[in-house]
C-alpha atoms as a PDB file:
ATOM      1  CA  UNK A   1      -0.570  30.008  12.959  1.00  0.00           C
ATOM      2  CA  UNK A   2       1.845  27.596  11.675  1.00  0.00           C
ATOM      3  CA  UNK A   3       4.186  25.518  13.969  1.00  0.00           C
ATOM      4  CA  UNK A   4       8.106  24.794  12.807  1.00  0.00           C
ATOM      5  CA  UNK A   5       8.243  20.920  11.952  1.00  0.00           C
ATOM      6  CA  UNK A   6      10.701  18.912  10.851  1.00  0.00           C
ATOM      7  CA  UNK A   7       8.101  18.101   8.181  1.00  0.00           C
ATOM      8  CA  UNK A   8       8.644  19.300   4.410  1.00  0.00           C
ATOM      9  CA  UNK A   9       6.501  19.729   1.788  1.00  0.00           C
ATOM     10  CA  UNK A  10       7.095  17.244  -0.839  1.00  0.00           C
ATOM     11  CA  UNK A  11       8.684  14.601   0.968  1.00  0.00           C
ATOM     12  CA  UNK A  12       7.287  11.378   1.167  1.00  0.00           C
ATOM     13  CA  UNK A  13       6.263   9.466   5.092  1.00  0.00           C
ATOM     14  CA  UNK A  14       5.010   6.268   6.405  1.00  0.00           C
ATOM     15  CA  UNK A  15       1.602   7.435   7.581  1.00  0.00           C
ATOM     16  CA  UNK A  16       1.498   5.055  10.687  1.00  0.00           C
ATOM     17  CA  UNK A  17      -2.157   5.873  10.993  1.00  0.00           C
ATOM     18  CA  UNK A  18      -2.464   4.664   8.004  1.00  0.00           C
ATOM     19  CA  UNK A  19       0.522   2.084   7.314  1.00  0.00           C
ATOM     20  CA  UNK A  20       1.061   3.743   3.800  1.00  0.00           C
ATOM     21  CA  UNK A  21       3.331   5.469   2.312  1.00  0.00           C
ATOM     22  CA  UNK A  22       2.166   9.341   1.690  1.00  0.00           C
ATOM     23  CA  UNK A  23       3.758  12.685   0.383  1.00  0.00           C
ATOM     24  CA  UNK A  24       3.259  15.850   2.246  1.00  0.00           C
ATOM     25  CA  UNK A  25       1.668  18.583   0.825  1.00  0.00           C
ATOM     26  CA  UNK A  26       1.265  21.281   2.992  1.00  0.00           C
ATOM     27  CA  UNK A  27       0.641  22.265   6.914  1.00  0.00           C
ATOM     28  CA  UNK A  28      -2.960  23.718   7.338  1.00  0.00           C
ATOM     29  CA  UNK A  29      -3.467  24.797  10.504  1.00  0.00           C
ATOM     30  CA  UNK A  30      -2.864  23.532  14.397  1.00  0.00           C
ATOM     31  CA  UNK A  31      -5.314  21.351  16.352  1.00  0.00           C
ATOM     32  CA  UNK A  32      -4.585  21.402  20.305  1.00  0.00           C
ATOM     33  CA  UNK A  33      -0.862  22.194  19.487  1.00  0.00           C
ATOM     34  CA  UNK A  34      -0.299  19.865  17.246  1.00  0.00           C
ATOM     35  CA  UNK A  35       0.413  20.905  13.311  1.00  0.00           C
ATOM     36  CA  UNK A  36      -2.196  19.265  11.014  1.00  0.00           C
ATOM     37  CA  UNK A  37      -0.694  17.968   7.753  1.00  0.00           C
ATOM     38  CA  UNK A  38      -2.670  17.758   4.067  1.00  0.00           C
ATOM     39  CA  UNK A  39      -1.248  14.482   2.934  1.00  0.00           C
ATOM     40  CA  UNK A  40      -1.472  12.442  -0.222  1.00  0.00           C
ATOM     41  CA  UNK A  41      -1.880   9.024  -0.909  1.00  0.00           C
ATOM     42  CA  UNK A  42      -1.855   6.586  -3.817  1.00  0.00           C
ATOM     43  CA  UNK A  43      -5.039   4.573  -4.454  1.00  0.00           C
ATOM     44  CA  UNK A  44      -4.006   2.433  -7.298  1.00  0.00           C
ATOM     45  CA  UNK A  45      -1.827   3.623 -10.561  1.00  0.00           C
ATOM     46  CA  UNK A  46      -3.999   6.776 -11.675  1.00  0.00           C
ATOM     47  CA  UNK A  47      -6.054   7.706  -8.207  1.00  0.00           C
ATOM     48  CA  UNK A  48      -5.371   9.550  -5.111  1.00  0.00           C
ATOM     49  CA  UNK A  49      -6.525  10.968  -2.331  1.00  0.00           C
ATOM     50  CA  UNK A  50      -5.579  13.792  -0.047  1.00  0.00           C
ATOM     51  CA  UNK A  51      -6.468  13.214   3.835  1.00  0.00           C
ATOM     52  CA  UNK A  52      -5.728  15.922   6.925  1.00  0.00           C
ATOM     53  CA  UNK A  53      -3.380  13.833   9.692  1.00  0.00           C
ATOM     54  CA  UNK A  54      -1.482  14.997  12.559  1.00  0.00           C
ATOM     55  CA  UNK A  55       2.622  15.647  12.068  1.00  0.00           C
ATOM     56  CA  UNK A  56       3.097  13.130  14.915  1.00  0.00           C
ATOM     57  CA  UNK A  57       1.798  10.491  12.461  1.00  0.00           C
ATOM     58  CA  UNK A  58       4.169  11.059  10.099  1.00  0.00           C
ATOM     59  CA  UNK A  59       7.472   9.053  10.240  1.00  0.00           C
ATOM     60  CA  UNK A  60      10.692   9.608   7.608  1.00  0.00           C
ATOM     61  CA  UNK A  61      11.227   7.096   5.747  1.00  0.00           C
ATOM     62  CA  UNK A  62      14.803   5.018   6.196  1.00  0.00           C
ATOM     63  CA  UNK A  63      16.768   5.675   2.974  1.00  0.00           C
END
């Protein structure tokens, strides 16, 4: 079950959980009503890593 969010894939977020800057990749499900995000983060230059956080976490960034 997917819930509408003002998320979209692609964009990039400040993960506040985090304090990082991360790009969305895609919603994967709903925990207690809340749509769970698969987000991705840069390491350094070449790595990164993809961690599950909650939509409320993630904040547009100010352009």
């Amino acid at each position: 079950m997917k819930v509408k969010a003002s998320i979209e894939r692609g964009a990039e977020y400040l993960c506040v959980k985090l304090g990082e800057v991360v790009t969305a990749i895609e919603q994967i499900g709903v925990v207690k009503g809340l749509p769970m995000w698969e987000v991705e983060r840069r390491i350094n230059e070449g790595s990164r890593k993809r961690i599950i956080v909650s939509a409320r976490t993630l904040t547009p960034l100010k352009t």
